[in-house]
PDB file of N, CA and C in Angstrom:
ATOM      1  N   UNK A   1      -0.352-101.946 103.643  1.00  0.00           N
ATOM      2  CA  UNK A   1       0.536-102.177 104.766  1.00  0.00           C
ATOM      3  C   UNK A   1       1.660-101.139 104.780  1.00  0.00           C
ATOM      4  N   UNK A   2       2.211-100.840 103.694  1.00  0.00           N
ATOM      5  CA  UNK A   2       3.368-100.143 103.578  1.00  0.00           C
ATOM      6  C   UNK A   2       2.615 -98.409 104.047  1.00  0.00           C
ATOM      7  N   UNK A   3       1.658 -98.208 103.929  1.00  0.00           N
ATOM      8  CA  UNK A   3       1.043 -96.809 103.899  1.00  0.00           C
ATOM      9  C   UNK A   3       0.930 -96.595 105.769  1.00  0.00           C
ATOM     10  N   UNK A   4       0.558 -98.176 106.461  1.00  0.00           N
ATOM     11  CA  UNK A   4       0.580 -98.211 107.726  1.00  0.00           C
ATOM     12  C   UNK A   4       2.256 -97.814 107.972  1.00  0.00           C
ATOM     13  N   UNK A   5       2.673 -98.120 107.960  1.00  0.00           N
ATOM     14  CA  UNK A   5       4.200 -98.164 108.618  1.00  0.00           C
ATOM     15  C   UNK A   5       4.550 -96.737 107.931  1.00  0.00           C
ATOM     16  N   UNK A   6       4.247 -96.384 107.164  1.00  0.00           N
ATOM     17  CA  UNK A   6       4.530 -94.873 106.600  1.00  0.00           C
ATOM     18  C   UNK A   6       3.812 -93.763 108.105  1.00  0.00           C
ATOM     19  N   UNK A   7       2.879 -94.157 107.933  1.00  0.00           N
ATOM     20  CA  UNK A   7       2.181 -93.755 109.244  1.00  0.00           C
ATOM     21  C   UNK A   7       2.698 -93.637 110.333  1.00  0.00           C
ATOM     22  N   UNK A   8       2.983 -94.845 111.135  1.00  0.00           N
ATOM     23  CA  UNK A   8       3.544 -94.732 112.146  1.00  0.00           C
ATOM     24  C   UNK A   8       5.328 -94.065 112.293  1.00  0.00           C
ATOM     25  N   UNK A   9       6.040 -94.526 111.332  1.00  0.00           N
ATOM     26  CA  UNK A   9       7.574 -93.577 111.326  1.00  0.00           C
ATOM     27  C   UNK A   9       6.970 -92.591 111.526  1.00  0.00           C
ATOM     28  N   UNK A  10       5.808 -91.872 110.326  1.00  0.00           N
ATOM     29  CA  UNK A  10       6.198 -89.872 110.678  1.00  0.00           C
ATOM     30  C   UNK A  10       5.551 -89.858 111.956  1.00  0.00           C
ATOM     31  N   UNK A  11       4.783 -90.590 112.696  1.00  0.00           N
ATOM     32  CA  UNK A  11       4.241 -90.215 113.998  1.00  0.00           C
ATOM     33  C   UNK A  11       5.464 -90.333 114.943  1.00  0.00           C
ATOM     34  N   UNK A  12       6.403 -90.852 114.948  1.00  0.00           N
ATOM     35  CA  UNK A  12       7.630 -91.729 115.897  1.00  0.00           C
ATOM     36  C   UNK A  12       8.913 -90.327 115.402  1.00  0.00           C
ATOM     37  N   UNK A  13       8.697 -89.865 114.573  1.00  0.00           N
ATOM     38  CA  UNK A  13      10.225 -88.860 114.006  1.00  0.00           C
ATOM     39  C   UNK A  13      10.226 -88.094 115.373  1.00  0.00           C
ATOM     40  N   UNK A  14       9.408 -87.024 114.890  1.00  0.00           N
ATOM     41  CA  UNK A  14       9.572 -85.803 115.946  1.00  0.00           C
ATOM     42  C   UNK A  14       9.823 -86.180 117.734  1.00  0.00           C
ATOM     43  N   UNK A  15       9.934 -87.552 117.953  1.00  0.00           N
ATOM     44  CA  UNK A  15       9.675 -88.144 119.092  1.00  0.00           C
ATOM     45  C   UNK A  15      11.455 -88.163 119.515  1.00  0.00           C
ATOM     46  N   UNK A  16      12.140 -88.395 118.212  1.00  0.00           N
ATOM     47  CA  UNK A  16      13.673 -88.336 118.577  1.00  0.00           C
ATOM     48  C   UNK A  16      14.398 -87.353 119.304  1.00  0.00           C
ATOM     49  N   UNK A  17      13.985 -86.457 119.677  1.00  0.00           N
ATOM     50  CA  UNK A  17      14.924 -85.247 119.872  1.00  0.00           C
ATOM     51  C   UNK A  17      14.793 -84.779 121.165  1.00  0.00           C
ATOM     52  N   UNK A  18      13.110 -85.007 121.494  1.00  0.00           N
ATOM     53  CA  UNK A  18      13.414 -85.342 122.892  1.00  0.00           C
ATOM     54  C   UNK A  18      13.402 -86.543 123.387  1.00  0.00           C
ATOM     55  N   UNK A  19      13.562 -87.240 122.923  1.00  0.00           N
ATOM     56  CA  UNK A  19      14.185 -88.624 123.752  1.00  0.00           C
ATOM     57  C   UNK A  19      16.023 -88.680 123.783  1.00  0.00           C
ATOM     58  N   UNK A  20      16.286 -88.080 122.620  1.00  0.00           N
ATOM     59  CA  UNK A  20      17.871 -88.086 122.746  1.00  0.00           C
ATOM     60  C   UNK A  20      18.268 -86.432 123.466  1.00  0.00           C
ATOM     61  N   UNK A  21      18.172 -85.850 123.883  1.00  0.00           N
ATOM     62  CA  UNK A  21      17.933 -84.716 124.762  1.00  0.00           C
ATOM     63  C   UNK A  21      16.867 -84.520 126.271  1.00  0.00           C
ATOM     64  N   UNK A  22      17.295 -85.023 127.028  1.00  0.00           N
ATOM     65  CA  UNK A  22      16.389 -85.352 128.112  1.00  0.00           C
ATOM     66  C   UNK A  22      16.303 -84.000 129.113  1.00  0.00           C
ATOM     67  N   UNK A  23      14.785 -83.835 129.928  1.00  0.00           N
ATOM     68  CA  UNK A  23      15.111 -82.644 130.564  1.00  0.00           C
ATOM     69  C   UNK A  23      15.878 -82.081 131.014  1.00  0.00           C
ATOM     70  N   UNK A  24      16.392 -80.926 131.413  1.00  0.00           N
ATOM     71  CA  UNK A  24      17.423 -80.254 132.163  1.00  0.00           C
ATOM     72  C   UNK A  24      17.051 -80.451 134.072  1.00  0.00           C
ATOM     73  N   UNK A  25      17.769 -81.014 134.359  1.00  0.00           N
ATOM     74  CA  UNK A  25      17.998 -81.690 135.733  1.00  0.00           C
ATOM     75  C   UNK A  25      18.325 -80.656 136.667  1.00  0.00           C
ATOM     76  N   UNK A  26      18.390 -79.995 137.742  1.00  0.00           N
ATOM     77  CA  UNK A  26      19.053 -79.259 138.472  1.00  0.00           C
ATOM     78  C   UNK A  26      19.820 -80.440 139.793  1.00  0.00           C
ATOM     79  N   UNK A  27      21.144 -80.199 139.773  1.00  0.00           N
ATOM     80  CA  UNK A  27      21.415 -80.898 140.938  1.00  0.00           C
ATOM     81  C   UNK A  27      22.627 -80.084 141.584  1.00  0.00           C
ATOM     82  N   UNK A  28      22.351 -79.814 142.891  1.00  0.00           N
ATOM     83  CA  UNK A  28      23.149 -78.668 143.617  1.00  0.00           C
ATOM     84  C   UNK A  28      23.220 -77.377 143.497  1.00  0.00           C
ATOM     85  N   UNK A  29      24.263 -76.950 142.601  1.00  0.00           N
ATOM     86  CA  UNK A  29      24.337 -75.854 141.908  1.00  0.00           C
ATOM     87  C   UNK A  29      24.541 -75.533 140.063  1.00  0.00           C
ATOM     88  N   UNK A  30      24.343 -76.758 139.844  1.00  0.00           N
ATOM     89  CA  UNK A  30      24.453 -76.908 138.873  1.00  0.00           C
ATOM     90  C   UNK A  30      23.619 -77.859 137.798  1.00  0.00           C
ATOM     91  N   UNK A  31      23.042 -77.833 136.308  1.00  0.00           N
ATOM     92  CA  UNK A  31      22.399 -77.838 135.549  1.00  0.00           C
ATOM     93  C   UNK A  31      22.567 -79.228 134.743  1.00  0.00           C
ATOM     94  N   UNK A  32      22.515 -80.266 134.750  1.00  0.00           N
ATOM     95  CA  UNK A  32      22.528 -81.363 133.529  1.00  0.00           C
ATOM     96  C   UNK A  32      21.259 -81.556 132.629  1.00  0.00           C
ATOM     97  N   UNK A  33      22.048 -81.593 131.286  1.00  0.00           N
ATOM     98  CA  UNK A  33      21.313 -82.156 130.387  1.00  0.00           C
ATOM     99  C   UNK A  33      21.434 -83.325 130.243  1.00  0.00           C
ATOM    100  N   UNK A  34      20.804 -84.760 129.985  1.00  0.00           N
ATOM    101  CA  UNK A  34      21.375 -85.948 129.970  1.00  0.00           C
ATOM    102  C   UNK A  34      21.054 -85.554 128.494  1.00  0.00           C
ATOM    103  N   UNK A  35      22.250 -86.501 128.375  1.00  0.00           N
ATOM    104  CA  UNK A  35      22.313 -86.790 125.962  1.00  0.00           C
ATOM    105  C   UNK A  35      22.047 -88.693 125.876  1.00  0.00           C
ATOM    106  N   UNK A  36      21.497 -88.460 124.568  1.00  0.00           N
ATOM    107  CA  UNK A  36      21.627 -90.410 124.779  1.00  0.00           C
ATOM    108  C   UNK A  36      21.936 -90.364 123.091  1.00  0.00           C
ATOM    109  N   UNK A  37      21.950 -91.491 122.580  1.00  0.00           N
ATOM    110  CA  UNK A  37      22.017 -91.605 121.008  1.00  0.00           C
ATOM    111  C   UNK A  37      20.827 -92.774 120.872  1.00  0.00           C
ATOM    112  N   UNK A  38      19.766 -92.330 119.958  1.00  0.00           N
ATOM    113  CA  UNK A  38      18.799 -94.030 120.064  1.00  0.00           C
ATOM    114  C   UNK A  38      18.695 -93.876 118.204  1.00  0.00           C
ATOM    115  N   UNK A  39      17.743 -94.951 118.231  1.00  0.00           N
ATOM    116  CA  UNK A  39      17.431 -95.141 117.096  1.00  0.00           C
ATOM    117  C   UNK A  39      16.435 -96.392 116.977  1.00  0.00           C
ATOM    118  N   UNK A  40      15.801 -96.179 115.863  1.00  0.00           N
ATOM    119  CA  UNK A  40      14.486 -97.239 115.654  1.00  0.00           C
ATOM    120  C   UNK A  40      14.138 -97.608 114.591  1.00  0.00           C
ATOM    121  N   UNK A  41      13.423 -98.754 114.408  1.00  0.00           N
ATOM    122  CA  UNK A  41      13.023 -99.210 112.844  1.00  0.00           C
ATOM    123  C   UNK A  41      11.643 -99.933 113.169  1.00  0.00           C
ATOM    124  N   UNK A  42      10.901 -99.743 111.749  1.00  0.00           N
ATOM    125  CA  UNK A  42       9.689-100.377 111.295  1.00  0.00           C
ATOM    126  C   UNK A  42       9.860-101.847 110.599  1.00  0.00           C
ATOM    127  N   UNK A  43       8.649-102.470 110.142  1.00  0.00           N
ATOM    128  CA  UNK A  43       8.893-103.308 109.146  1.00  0.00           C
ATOM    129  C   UNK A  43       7.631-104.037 109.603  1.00  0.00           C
ATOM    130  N   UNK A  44       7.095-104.474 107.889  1.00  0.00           N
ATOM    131  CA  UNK A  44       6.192-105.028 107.857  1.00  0.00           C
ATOM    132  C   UNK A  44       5.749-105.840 106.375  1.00  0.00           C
ATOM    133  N   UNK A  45       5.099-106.710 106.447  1.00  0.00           N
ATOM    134  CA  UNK A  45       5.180-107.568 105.742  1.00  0.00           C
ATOM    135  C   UNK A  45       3.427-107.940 104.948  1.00  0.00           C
ATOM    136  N   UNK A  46       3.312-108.893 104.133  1.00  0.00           N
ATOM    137  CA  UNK A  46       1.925-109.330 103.840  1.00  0.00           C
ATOM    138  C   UNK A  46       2.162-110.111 102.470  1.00  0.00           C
ATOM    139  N   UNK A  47       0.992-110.729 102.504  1.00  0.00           N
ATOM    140  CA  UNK A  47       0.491-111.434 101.127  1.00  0.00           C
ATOM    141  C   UNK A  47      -0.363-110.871  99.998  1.00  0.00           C
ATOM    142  N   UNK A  48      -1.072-111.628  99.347  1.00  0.00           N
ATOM    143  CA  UNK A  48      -2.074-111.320  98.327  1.00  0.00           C
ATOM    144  C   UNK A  48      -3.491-111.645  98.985  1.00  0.00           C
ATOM    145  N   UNK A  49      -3.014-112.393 100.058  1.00  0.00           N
ATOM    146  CA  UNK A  49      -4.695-112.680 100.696  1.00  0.00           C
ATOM    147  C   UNK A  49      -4.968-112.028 101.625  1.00  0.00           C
ATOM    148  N   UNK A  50      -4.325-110.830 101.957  1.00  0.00           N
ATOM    149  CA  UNK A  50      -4.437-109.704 102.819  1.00  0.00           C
ATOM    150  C   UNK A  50      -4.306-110.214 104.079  1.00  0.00           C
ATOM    151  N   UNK A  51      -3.052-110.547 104.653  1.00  0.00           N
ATOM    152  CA  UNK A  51      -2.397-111.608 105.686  1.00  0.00           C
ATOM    153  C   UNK A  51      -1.005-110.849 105.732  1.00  0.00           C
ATOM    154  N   UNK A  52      -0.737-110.021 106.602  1.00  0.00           N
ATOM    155  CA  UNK A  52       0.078-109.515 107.323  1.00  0.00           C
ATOM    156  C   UNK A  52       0.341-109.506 108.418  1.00  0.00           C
ATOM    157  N   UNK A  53       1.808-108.714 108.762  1.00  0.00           N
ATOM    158  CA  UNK A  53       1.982-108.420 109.784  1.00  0.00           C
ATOM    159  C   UNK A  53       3.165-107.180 110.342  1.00  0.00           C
ATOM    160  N   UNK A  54       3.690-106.494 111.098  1.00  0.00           N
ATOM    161  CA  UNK A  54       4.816-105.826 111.304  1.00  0.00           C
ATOM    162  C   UNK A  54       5.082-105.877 112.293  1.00  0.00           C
ATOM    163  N   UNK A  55       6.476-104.708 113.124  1.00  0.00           N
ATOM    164  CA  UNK A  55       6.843-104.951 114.041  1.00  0.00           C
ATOM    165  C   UNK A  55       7.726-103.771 114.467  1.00  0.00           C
ATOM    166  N   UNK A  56       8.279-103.529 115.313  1.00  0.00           N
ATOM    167  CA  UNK A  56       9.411-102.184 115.095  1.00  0.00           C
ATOM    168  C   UNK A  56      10.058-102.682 116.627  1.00  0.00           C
ATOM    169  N   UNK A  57      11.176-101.681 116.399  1.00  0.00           N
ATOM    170  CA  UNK A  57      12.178-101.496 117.731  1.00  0.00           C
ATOM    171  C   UNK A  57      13.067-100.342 118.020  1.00  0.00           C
ATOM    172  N   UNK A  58      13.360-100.339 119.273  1.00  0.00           N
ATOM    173  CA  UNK A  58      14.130 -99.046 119.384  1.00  0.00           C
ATOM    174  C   UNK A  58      15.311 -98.863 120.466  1.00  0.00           C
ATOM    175  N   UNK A  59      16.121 -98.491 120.223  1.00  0.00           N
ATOM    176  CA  UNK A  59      17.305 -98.752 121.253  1.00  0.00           C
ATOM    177  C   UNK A  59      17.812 -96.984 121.655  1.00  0.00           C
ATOM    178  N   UNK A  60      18.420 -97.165 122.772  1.00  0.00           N
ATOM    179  CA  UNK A  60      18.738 -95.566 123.757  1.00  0.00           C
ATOM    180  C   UNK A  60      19.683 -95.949 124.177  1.00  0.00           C
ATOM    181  N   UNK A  61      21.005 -95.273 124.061  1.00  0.00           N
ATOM    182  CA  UNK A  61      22.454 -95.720 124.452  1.00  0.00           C
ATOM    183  C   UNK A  61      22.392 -94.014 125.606  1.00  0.00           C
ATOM    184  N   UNK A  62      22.883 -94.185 126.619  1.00  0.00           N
ATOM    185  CA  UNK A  62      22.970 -92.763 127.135  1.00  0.00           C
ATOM    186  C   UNK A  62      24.447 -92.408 127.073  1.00  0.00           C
ATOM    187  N   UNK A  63      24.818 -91.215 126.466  1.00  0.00           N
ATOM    188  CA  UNK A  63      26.848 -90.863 125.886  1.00  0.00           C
ATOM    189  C   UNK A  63      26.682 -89.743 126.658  1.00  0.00           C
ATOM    190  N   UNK A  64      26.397 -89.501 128.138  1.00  0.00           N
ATOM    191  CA  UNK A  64      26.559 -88.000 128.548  1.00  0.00           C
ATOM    192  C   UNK A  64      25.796 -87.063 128.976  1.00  0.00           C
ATOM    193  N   UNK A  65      26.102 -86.255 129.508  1.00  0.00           N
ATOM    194  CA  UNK A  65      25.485 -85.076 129.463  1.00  0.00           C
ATOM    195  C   UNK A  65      26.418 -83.399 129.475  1.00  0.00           C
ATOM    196  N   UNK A  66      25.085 -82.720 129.518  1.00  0.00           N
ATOM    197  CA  UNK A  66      25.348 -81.585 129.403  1.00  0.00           C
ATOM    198  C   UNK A  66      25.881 -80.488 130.681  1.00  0.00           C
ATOM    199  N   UNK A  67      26.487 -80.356 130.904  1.00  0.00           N
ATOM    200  CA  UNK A  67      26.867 -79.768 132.212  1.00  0.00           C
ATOM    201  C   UNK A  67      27.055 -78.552 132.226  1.00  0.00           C
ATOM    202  N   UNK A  68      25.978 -77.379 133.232  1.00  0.00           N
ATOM    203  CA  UNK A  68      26.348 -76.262 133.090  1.00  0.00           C
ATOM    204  C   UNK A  68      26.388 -75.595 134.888  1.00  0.00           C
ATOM    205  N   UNK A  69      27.776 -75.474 134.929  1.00  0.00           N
ATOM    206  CA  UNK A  69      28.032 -74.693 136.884  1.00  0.00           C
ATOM    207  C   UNK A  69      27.920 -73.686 136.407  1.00  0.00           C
ATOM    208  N   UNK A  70      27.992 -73.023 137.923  1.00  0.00           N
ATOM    209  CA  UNK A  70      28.026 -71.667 137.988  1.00  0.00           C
ATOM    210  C   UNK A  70      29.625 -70.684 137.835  1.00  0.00           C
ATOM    211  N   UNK A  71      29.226 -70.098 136.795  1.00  0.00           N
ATOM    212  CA  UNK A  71      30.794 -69.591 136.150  1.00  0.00           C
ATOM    213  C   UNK A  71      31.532 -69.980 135.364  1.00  0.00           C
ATOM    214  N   UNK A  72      30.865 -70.993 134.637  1.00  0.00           N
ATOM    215  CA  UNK A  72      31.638 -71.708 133.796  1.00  0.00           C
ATOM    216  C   UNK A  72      30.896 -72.179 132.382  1.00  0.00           C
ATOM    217  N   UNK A  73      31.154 -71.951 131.169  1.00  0.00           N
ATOM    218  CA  UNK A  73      30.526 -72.055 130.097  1.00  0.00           C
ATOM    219  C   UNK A  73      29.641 -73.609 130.247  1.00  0.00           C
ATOM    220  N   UNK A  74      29.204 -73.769 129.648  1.00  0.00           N
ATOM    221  CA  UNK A  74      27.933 -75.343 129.298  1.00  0.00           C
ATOM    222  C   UNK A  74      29.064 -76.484 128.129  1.00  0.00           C
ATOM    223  N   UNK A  75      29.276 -77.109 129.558  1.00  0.00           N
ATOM    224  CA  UNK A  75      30.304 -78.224 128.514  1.00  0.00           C
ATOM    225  C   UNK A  75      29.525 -79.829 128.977  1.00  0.00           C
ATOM    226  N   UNK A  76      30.371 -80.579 127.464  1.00  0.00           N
ATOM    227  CA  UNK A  76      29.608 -81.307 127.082  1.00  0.00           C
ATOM    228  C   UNK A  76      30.420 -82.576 128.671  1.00  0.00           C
ATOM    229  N   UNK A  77      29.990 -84.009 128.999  1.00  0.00           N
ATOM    230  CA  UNK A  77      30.885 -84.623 129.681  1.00  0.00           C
ATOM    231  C   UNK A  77      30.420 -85.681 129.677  1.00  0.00           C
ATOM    232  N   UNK A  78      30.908 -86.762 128.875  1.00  0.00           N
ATOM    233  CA  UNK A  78      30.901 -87.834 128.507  1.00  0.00           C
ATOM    234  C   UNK A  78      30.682 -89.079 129.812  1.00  0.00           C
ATOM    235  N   UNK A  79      29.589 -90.225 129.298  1.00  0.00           N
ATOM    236  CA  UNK A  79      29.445 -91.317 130.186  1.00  0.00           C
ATOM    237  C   UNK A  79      30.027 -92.025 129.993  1.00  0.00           C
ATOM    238  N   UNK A  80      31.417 -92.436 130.747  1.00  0.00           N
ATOM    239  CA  UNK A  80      32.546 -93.421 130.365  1.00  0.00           C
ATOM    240  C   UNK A  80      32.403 -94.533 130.466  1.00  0.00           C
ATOM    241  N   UNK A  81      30.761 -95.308 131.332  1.00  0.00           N
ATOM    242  CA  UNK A  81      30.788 -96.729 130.981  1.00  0.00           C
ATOM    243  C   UNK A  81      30.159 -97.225 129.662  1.00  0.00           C
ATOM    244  N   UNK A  82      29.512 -95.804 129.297  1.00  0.00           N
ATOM    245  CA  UNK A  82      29.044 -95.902 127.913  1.00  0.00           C
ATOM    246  C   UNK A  82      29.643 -96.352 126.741  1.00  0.00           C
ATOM    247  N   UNK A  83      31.060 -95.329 126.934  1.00  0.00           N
ATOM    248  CA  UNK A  83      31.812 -95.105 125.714  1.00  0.00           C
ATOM    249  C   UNK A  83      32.768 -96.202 126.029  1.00  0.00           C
ATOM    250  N   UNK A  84      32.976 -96.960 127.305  1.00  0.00           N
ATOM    251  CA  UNK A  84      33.584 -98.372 127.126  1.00  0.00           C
ATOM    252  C   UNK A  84      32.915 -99.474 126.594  1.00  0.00           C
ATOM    253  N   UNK A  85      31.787 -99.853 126.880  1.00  0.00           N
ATOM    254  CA  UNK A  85      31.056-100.186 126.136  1.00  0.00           C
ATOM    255  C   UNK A  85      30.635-100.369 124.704  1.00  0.00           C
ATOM    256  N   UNK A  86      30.667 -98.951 124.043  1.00  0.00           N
ATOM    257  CA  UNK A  86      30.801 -99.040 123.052  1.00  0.00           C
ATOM    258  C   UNK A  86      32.173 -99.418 122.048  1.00  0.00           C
ATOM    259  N   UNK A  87      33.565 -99.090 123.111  1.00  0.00           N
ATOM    260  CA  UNK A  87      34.778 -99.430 122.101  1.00  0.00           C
ATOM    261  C   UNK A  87      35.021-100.948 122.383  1.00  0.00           C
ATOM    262  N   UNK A  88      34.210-101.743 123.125  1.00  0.00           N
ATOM    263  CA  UNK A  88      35.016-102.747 123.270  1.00  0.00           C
ATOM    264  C   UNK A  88      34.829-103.648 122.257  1.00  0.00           C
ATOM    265  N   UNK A  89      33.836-103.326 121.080  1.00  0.00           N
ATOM    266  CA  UNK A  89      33.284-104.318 120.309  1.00  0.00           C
ATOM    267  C   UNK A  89      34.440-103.824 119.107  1.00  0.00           C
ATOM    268  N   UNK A  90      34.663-102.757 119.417  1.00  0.00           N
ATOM    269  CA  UNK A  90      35.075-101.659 118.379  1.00  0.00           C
ATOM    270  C   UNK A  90      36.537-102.395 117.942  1.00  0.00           C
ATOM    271  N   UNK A  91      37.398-102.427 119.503  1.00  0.00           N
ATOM    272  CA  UNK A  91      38.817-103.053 119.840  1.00  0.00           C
ATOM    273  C   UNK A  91      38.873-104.085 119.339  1.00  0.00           C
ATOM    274  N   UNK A  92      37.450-105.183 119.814  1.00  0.00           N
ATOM    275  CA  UNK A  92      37.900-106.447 119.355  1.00  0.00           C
ATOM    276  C   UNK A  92      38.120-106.713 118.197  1.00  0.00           C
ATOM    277  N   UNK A  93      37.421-105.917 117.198  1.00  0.00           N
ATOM    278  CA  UNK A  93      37.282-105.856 115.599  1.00  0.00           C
ATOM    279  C   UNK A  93      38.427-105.353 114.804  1.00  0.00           C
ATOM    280  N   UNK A  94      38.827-104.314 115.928  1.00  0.00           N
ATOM    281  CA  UNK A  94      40.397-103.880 115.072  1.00  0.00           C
ATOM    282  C   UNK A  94      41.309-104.597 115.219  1.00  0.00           C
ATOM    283  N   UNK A  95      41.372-105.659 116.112  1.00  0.00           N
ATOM    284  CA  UNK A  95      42.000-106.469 116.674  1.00  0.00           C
ATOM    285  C   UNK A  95      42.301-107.885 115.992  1.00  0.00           C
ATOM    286  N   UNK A  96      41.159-107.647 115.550  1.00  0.00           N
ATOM    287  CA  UNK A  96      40.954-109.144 114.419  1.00  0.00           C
ATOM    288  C   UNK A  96      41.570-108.884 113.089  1.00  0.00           C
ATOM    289  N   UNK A  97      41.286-107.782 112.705  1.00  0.00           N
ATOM    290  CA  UNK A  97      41.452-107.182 111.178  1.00  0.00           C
ATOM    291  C   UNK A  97      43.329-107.127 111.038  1.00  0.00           C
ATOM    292  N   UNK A  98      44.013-106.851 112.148  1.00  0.00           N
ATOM    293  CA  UNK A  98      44.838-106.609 112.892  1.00  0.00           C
ATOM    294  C   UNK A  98      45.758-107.529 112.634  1.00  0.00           C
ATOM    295  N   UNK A  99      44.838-108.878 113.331  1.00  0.00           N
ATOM    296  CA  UNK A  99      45.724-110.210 113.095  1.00  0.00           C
ATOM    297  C   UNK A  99      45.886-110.635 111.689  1.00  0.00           C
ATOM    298  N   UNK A 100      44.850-110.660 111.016  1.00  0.00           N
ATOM    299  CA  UNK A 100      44.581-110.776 109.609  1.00  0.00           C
ATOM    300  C   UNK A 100      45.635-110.168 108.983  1.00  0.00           C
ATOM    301  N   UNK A 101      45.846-108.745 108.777  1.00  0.00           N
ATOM    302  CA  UNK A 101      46.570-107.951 107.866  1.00  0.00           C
ATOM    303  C   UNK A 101      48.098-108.810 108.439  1.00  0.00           C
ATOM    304  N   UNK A 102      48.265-108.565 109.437  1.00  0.00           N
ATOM    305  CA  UNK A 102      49.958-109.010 110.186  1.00  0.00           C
ATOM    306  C   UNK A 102      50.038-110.838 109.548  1.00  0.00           C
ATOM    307  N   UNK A 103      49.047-111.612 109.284  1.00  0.00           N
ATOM    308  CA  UNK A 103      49.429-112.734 108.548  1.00  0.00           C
ATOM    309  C   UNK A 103      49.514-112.813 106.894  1.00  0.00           C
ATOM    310  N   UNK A 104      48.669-111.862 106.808  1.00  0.00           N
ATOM    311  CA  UNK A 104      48.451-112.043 105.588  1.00  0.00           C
ATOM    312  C   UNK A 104      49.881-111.496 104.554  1.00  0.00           C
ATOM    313  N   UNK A 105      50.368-110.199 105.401  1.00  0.00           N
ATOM    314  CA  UNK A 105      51.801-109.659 105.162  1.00  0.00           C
ATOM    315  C   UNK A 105      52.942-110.543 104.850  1.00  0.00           C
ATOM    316  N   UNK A 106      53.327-111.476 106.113  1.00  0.00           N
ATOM    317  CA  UNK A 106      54.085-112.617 106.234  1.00  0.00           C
ATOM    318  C   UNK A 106      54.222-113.495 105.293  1.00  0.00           C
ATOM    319  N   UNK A 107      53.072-113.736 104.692  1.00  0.00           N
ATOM    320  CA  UNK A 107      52.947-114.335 103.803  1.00  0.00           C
ATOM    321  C   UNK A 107      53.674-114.088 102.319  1.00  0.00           C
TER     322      UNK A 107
END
């Protein structure tokens, strides 16, 4: 089982780079790359009576793209419902840790 799932990761690697780098888009006069951040996992399991099973998953956050006009170097430009998204879990956590430290001080 473990030799299966060995299998399938190295078939799934080389698959990252263009999935987190998406074609180059033309729109107007100008060039986007979309960027994303993903990531994925295996896993699999079994007995002695040769009774298994596995499973995998994979997630694609899109943070942007690549932007290149005319006359102007290739800059990077961030997807801001993305990156709200991502801080809000971020906030709430510092937020907590936050309250914690400020009681725990008082004390």
């Amino acid at each position: 089982m473990t030799n299966l799932v060995t299998q399938i990761a190295d078939k799934v690697r080389p698959v990252g780079v263009t999935s987190n780098y998406g074609d180059p888009v033309e729109v107007g006069d100008s060039t986007l790359i979309p960027v994303s951040v993903g990531w994925y996992g295996f896993g699999a399991g079994g007995d002695d009576d040769a009774n298994g099973g596995g499973g995998g998953g994979a997630v694609s956050l899109p943070v942007g793209a690549y932007v290149r006009r005319p006359g102007q170097d290739l800059a990077f430009e961030p997807n801001l419902i993305s990156l709200l998204t991502v801080s809000i879990p971020v906030i709430w956590v510092t937020g907590k840790v936050l309250t914690k430290l400020v009681r725990a001080f008082k004390k």
